[in-house]
PDB file of N, CA and C in Angstrom:
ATOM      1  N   UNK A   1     -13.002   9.288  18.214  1.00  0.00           N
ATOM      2  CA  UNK A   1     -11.855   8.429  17.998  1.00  0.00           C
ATOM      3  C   UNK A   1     -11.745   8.111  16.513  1.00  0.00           C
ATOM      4  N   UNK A   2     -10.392   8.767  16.181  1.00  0.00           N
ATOM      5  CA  UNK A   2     -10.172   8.026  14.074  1.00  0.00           C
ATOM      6  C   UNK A   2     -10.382   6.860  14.449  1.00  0.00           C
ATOM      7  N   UNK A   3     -10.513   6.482  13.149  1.00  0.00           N
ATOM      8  CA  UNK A   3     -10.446   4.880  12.712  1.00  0.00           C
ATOM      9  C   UNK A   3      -8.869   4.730  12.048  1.00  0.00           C
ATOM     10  N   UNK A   4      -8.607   3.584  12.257  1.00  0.00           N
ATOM     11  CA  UNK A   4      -7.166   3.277  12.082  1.00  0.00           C
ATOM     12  C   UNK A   4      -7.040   1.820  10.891  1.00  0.00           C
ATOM     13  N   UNK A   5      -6.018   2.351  10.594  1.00  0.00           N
ATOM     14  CA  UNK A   5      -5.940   0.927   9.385  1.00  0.00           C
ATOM     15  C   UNK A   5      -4.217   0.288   9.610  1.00  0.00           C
ATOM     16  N   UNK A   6      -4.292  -0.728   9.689  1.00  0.00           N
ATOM     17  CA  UNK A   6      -2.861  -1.433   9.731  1.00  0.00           C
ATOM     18  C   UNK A   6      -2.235  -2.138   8.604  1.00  0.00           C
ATOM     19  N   UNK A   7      -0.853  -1.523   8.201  1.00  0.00           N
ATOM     20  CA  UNK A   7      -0.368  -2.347   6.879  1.00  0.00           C
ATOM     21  C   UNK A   7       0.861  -2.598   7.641  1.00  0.00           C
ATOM     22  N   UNK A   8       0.714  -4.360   7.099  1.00  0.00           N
ATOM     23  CA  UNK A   8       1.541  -5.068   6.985  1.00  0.00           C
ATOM     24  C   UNK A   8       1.786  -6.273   5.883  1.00  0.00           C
ATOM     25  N   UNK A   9       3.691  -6.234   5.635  1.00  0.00           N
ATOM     26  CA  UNK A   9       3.824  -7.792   4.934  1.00  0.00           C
ATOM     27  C   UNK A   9       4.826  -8.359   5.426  1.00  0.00           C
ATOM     28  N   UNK A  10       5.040  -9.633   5.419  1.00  0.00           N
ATOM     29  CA  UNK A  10       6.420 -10.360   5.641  1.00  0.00           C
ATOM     30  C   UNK A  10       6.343 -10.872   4.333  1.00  0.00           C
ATOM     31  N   UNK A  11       7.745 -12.034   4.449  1.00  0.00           N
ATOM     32  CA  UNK A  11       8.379 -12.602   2.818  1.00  0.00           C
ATOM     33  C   UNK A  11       8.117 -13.935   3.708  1.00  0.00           C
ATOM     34  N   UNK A  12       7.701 -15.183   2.656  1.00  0.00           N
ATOM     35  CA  UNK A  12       7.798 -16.357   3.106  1.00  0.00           C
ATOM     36  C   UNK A  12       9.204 -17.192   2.777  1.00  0.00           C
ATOM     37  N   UNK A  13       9.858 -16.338   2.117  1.00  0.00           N
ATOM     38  CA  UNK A  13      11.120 -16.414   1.398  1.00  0.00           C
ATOM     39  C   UNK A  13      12.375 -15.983   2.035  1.00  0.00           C
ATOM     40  N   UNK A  14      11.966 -14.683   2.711  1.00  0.00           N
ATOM     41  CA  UNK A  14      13.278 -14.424   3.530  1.00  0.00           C
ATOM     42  C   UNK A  14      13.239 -14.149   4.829  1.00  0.00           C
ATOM     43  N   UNK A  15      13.496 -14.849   5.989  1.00  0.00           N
ATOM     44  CA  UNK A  15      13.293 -14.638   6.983  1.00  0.00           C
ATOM     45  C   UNK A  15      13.822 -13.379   7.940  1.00  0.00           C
ATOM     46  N   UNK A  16      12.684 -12.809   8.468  1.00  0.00           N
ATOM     47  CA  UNK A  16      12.988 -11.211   8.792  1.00  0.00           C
ATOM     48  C   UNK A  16      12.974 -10.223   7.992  1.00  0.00           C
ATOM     49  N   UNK A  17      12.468 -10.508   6.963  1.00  0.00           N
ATOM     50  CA  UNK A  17      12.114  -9.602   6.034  1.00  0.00           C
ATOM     51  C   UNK A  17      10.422  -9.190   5.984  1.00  0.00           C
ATOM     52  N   UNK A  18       9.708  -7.882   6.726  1.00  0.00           N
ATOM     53  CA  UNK A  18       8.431  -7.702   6.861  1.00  0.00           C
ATOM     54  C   UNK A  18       8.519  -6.276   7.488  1.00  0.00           C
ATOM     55  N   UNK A  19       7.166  -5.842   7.489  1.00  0.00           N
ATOM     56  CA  UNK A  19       7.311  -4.125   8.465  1.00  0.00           C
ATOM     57  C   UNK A  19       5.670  -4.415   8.335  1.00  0.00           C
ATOM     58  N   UNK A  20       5.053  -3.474   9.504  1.00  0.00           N
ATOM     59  CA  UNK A  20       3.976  -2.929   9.886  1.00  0.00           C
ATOM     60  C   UNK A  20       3.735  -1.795  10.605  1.00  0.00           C
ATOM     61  N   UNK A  21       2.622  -0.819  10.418  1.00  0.00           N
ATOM     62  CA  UNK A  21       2.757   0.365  10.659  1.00  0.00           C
ATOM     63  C   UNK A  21       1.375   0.440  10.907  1.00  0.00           C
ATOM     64  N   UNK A  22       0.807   1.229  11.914  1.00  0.00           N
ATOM     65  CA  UNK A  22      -0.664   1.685  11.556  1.00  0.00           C
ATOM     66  C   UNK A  22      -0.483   3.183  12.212  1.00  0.00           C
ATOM     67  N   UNK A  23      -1.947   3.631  10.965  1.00  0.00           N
ATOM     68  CA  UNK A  23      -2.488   4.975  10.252  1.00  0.00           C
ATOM     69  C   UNK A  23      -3.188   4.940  10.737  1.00  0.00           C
ATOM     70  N   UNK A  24      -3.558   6.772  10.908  1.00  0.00           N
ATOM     71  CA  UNK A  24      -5.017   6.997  11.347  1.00  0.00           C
ATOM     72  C   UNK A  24      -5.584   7.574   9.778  1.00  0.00           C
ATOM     73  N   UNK A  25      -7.134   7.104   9.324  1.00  0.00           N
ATOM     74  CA  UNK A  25      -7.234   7.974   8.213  1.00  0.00           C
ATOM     75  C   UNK A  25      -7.122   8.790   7.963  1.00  0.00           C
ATOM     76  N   UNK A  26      -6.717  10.094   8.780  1.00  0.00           N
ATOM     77  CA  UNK A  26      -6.599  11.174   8.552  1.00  0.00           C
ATOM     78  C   UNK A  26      -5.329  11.202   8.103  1.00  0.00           C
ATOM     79  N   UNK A  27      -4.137  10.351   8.662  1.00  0.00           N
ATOM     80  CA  UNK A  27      -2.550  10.468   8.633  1.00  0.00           C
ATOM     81  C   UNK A  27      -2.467  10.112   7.233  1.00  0.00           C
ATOM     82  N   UNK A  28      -3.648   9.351   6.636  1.00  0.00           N
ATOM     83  CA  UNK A  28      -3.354   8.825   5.279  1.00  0.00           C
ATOM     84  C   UNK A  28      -4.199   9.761   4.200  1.00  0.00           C
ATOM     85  N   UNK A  29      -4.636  11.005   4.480  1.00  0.00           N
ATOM     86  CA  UNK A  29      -5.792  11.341   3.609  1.00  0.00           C
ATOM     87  C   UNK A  29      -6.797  11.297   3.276  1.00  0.00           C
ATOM     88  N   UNK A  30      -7.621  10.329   4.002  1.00  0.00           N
ATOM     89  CA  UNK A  30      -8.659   9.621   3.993  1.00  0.00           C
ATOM     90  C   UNK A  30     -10.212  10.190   4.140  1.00  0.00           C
ATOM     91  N   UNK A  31     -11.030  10.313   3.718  1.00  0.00           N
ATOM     92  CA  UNK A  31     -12.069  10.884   4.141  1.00  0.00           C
ATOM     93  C   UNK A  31     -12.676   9.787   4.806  1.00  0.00           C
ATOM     94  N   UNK A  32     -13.079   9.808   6.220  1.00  0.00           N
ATOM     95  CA  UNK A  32     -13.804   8.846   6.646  1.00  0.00           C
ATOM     96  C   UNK A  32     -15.336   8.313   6.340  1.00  0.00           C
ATOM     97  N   UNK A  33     -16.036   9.289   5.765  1.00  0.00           N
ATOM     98  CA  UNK A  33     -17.105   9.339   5.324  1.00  0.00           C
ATOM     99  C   UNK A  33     -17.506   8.698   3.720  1.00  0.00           C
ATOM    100  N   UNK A  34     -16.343   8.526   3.433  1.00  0.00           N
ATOM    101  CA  UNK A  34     -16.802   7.881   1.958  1.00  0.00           C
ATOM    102  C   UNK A  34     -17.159   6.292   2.136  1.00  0.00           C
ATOM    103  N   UNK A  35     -17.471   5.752   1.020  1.00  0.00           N
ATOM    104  CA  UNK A  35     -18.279   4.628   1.328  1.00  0.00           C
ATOM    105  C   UNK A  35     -17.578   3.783   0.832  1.00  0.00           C
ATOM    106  N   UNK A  36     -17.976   2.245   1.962  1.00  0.00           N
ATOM    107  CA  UNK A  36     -16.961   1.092   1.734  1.00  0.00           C
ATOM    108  C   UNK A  36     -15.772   0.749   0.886  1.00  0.00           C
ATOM    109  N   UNK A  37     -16.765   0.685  -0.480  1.00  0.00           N
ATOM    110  CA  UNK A  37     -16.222   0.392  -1.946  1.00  0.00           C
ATOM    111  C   UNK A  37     -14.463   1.145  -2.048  1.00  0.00           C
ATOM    112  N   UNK A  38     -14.980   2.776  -1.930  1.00  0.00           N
ATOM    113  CA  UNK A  38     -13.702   3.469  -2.900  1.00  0.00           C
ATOM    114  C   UNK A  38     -12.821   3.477  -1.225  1.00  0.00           C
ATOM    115  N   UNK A  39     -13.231   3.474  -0.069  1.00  0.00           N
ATOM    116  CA  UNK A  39     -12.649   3.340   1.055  1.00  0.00           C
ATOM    117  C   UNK A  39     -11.437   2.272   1.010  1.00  0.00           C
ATOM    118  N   UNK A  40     -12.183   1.106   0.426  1.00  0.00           N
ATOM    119  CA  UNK A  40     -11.202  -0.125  -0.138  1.00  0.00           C
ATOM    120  C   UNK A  40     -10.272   0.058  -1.288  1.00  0.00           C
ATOM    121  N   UNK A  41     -10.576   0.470  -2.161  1.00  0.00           N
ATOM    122  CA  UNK A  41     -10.226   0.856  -3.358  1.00  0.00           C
ATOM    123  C   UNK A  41      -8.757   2.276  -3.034  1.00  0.00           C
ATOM    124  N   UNK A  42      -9.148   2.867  -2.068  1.00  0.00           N
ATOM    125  CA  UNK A  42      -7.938   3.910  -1.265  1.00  0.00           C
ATOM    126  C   UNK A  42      -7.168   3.113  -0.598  1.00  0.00           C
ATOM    127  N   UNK A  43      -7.538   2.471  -0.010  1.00  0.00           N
ATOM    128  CA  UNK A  43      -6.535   1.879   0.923  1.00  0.00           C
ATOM    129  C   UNK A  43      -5.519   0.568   0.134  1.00  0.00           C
ATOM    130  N   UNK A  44      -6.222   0.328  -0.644  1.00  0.00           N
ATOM    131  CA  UNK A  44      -5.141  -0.484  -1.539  1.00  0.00           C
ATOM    132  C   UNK A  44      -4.283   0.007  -1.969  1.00  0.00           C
ATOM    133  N   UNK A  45      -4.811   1.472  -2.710  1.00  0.00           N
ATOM    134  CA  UNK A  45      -3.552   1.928  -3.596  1.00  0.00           C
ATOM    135  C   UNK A  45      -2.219   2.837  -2.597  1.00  0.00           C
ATOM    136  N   UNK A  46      -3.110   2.937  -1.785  1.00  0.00           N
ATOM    137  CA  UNK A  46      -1.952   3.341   0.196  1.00  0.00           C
ATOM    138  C   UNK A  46      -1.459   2.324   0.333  1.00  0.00           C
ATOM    139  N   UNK A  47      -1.706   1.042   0.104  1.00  0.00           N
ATOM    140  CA  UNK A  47      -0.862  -0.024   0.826  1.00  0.00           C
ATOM    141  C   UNK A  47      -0.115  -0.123  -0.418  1.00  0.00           C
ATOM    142  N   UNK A  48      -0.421  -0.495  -1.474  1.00  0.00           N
ATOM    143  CA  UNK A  48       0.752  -1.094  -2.454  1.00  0.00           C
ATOM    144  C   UNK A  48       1.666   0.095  -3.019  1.00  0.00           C
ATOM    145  N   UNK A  49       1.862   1.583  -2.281  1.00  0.00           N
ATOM    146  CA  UNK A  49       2.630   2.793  -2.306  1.00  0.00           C
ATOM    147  C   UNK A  49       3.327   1.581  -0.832  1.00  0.00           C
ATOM    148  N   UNK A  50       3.352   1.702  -0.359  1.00  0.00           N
ATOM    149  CA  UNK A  50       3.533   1.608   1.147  1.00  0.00           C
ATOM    150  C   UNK A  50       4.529   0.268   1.065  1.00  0.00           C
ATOM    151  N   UNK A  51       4.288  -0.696   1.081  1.00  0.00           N
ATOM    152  CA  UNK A  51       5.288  -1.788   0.648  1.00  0.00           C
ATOM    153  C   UNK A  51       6.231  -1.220  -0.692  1.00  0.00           C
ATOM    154  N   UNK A  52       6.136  -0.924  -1.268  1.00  0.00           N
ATOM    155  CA  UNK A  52       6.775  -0.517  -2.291  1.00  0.00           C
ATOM    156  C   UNK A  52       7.962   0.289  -2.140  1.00  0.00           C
ATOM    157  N   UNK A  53       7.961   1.281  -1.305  1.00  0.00           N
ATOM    158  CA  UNK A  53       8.764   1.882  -0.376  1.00  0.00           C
ATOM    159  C   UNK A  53       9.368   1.130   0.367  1.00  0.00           C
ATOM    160  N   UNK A  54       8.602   0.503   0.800  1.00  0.00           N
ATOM    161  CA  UNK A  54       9.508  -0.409   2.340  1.00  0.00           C
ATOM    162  C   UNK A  54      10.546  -1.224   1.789  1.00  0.00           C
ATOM    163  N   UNK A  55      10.070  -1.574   0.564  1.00  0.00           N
ATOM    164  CA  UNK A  55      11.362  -2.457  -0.136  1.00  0.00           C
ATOM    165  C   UNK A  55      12.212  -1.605  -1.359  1.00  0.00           C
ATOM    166  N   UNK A  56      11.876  -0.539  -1.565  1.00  0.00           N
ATOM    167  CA  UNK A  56      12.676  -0.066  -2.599  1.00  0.00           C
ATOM    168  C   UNK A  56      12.458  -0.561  -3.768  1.00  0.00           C
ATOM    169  N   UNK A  57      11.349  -1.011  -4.619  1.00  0.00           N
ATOM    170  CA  UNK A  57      10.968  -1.749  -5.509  1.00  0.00           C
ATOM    171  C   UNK A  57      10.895  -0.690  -6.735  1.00  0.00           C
ATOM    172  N   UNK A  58      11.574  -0.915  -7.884  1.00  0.00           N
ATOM    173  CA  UNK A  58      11.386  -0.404  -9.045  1.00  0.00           C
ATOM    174  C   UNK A  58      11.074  -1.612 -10.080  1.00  0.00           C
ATOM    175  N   UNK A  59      10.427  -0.926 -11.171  1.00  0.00           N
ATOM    176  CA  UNK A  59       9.659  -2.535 -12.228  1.00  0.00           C
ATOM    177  C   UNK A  59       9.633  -1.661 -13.016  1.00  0.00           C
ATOM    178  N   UNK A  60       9.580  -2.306 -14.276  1.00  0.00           N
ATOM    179  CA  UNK A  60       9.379  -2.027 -15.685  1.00  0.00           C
ATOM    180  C   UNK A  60       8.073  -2.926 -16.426  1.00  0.00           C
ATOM    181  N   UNK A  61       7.359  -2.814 -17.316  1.00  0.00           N
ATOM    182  CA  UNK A  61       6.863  -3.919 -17.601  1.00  0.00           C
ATOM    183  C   UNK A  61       6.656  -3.421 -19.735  1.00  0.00           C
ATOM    184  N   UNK A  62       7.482  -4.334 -20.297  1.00  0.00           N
ATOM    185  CA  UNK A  62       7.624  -4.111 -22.101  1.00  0.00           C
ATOM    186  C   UNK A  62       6.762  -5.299 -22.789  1.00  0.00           C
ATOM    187  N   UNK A  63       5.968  -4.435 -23.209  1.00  0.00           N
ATOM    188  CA  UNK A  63       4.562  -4.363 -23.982  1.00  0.00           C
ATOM    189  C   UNK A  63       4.721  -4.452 -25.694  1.00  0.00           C
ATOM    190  N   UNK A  64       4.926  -5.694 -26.627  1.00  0.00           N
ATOM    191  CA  UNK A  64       5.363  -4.948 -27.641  1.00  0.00           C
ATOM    192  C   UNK A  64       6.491  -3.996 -28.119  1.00  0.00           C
ATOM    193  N   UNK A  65       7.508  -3.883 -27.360  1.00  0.00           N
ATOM    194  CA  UNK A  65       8.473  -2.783 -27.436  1.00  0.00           C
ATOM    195  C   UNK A  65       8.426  -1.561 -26.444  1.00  0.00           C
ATOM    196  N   UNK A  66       7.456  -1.176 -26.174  1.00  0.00           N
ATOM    197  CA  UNK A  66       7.044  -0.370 -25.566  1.00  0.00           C
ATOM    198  C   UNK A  66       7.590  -0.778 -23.942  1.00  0.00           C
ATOM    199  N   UNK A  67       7.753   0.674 -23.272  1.00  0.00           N
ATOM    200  CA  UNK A  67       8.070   0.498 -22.008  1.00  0.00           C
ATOM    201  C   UNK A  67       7.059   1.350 -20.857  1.00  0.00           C
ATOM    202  N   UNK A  68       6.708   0.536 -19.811  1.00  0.00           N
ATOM    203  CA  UNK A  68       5.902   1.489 -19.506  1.00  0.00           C
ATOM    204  C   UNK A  68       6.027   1.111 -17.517  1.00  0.00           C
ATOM    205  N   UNK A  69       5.945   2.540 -16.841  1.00  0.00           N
ATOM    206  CA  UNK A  69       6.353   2.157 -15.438  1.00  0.00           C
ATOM    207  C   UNK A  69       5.041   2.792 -14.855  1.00  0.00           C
TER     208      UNK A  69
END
């Protein structure tokens, strides 16, 4: 049996605004065998792809002049 991971967010701001979905690690790329740490460290950067999408979010952030996404 995969192991499964669940992402979800709501807004405390707008009501009905949230999604949740769950993955099997494999559905996400995942090697199941790697250890805790970068396991965590994957799944963050899967989740904050993942909301990011769900809302259509584009950002900029200017550094000195500089622009950088």
């Amino acid at each position: 049996m995969s192991k499964t991971v669940t992402f979800s967010f709501s807004s405390t701001n707008y009501e009905g605004t949230g999604a949740a979905e769950t993955f099997t690690l494999e559905e996400l790329g995942i090697d199941e065998g790697m250890d805790e740490k970068a396991l965590k460290i994957q799944i963050d950067k899967i989740f904050q792809a993942w909301v990011w999408d769900k809302l259509n979010i584009s950002y900029s952030v200017v550094i000195d002049g500089e622009s950088k996404q």
